[in-house]
N, C-alpha and C. Protein backbone atom coordinates (compact mmCIF):
# COMPACT_ATOMS: atom_id res chain seq x y z
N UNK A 1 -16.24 -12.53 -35.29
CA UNK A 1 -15.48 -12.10 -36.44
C UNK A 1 -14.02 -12.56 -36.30
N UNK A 2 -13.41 -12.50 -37.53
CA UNK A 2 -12.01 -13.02 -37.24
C UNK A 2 -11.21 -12.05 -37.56
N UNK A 3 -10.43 -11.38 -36.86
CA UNK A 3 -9.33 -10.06 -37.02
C UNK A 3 -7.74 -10.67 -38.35
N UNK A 4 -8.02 -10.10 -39.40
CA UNK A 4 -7.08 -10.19 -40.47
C UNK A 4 -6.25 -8.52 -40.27
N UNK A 5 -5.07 -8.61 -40.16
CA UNK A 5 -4.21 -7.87 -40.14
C UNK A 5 -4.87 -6.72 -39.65
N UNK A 6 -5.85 -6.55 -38.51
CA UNK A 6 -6.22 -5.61 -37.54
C UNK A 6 -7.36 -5.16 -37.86
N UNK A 7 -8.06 -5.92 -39.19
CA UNK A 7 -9.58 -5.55 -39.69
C UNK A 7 -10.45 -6.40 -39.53
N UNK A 8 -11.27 -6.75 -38.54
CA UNK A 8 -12.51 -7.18 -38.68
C UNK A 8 -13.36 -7.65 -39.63
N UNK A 9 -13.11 -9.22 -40.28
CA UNK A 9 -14.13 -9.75 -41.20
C UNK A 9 -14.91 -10.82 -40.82
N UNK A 10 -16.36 -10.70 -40.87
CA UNK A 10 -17.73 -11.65 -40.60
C UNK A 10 -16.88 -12.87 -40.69
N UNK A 11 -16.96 -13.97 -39.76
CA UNK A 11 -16.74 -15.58 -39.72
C UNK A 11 -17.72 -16.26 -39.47
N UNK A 12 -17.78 -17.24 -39.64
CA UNK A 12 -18.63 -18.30 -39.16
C UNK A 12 -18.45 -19.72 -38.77
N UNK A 13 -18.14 -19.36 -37.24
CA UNK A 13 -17.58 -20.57 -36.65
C UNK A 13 -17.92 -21.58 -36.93
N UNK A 14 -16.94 -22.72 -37.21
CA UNK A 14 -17.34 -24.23 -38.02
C UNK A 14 -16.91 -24.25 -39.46
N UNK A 15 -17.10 -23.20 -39.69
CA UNK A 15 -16.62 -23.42 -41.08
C UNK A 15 -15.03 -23.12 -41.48
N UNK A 16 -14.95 -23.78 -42.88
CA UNK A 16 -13.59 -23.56 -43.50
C UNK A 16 -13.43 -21.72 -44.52
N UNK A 17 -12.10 -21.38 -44.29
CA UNK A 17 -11.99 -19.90 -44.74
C UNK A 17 -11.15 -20.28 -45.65
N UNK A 18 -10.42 -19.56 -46.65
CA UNK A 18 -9.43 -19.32 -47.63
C UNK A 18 -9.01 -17.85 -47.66
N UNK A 19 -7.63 -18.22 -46.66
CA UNK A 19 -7.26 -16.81 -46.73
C UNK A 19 -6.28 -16.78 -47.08
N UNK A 20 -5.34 -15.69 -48.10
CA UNK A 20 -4.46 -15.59 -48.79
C UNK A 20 -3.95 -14.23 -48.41
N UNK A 21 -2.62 -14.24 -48.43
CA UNK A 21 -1.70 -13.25 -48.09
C UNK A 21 -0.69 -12.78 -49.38
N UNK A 22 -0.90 -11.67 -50.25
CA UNK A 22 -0.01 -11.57 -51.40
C UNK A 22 0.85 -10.15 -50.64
N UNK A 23 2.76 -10.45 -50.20
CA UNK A 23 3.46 -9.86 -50.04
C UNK A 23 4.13 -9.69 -51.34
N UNK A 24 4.42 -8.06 -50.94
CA UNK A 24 5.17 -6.65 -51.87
C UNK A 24 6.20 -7.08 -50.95
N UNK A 25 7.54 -7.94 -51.30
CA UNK A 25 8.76 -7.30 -50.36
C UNK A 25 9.67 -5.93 -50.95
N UNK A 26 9.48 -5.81 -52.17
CA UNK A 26 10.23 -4.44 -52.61
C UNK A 26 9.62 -3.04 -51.78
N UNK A 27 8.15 -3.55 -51.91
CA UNK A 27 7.74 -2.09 -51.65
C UNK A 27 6.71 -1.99 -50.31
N UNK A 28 7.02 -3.03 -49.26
CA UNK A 28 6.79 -3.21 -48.15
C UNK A 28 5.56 -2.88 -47.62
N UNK A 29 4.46 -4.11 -48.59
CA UNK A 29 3.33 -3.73 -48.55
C UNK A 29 2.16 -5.15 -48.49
N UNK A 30 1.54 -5.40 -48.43
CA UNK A 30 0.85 -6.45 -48.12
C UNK A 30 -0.88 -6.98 -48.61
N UNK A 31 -1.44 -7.68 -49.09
CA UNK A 31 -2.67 -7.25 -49.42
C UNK A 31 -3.20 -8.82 -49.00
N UNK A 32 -4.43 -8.59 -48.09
CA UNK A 32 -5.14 -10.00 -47.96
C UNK A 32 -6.10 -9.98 -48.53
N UNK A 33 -6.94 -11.51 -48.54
CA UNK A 33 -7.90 -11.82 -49.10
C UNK A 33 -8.76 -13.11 -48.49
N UNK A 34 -10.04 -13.10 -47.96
CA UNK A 34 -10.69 -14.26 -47.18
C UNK A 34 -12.31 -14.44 -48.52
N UNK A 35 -11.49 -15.62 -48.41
CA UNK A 35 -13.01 -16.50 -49.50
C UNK A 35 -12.95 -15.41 -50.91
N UNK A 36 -11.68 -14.62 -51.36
CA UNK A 36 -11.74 -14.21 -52.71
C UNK A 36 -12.07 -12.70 -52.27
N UNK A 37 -12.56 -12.33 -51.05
CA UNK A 37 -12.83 -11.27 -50.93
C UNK A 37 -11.72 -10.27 -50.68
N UNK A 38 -10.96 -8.88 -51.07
CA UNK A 38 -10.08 -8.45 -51.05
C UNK A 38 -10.11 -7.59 -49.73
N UNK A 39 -10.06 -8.25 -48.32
CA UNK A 39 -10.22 -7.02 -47.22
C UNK A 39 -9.17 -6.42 -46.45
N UNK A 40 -8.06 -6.33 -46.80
CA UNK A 40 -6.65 -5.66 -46.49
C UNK A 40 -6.00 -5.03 -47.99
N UNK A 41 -5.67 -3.96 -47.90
CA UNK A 41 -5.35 -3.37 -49.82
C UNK A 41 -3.87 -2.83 -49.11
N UNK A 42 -3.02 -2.68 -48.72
CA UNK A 42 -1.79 -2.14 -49.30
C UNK A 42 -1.51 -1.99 -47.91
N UNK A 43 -1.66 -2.60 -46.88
CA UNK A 43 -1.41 -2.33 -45.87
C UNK A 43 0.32 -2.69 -45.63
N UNK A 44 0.64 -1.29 -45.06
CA UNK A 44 2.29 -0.73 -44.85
C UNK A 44 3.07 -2.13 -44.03
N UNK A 45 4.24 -2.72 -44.33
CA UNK A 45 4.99 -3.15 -43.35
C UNK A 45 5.86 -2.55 -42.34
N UNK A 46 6.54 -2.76 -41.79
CA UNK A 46 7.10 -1.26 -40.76
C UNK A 46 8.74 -1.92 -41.49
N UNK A 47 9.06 -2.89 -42.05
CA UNK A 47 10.06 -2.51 -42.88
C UNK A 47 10.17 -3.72 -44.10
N UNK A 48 11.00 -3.26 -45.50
CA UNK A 48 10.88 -4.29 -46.20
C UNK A 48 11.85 -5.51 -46.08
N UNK A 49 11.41 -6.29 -45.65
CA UNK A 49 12.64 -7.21 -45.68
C UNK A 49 12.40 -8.13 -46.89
N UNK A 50 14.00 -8.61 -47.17
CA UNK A 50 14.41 -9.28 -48.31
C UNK A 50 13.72 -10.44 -48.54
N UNK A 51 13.19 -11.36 -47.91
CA UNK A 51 12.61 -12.91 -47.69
C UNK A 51 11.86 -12.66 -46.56
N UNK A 52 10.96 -13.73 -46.75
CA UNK A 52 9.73 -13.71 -45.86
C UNK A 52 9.99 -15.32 -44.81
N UNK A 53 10.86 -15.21 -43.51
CA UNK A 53 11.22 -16.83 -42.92
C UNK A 53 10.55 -17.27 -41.54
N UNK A 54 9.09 -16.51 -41.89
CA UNK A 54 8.40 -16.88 -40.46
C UNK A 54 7.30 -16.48 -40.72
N UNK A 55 6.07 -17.66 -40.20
CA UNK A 55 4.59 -17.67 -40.02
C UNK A 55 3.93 -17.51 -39.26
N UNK A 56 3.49 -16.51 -38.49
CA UNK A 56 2.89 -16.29 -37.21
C UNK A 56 1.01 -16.32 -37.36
N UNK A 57 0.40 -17.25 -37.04
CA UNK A 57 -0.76 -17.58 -36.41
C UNK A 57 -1.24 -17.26 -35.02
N UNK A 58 -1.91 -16.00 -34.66
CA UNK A 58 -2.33 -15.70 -33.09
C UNK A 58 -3.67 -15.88 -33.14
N UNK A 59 -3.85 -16.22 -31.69
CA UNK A 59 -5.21 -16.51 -30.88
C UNK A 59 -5.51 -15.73 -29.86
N UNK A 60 -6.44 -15.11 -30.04
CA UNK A 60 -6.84 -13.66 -28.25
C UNK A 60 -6.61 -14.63 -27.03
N UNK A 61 -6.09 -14.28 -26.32
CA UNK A 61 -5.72 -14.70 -25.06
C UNK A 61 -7.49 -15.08 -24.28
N UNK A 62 -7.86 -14.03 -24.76
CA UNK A 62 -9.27 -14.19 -23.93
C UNK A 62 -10.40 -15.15 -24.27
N UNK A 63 -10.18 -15.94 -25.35
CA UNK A 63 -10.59 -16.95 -26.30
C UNK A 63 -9.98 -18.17 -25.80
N UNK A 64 -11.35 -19.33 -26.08
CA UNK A 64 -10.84 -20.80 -26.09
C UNK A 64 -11.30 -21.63 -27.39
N UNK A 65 -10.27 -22.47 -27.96
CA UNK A 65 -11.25 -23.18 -29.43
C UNK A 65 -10.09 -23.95 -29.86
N UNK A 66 -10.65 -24.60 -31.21
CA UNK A 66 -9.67 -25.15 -31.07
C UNK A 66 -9.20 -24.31 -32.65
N UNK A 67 -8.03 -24.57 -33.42
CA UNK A 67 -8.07 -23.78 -34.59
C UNK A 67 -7.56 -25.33 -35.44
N UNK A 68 -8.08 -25.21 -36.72
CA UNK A 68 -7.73 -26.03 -37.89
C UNK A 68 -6.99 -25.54 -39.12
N UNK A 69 -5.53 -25.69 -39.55
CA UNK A 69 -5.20 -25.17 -40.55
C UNK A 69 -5.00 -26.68 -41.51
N UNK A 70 -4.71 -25.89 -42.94
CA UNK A 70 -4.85 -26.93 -43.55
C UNK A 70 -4.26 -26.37 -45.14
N UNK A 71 -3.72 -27.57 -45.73
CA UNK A 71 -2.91 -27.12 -46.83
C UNK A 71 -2.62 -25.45 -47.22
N UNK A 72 -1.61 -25.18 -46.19
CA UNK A 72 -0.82 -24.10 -46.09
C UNK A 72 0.44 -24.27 -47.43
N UNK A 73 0.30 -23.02 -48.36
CA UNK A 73 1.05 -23.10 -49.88
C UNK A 73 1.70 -21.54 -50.03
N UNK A 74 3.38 -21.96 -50.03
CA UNK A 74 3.98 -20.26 -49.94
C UNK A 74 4.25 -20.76 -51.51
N UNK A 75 4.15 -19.47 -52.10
CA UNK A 75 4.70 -19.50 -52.93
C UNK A 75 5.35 -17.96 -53.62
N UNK A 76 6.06 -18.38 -54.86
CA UNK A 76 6.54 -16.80 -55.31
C UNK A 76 5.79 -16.85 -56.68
N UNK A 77 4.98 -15.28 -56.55
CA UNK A 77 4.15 -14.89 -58.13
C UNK A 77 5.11 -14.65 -59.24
């Protein structure tokens, strides 16, 4: 499985995902989404900040692979 913001969703190694991140910076809140599916809803930030100026991608230490990203798109709604 692949851990999205500390929740556990089914993967399937080899394949390509579409995962989308829609940030609340007013109201310091967050909602994901993998392949259209909505599996993070309003999850809290621990504070709101004004602009969003950093992308963090982690890998379990206890894991080896390789990872593929690919047309990565920030944008504002």
């Amino acid at each position: 499985s692949l851990r999205i913001q500390g929740e556990a969703v089914p993967y399937a190694m080899g394949e390509w995902s579409r995962i989308r991140y829609e940030v609340d910076l007013a109201n310091a809140r967050l909602d994901t989404f993998m392949n259209g599916e909505h599996v993070v809803k309003g999850a809290e930030l621990a504070v709101a900040p004004e602009y969003v100026n950093t992308l963090s991608i982690r890998d379990n230490l206890a894991t080896t692979g390789t990872l593929y990203i690919d047309n990565i798109k920030i944008s504002e709604a």
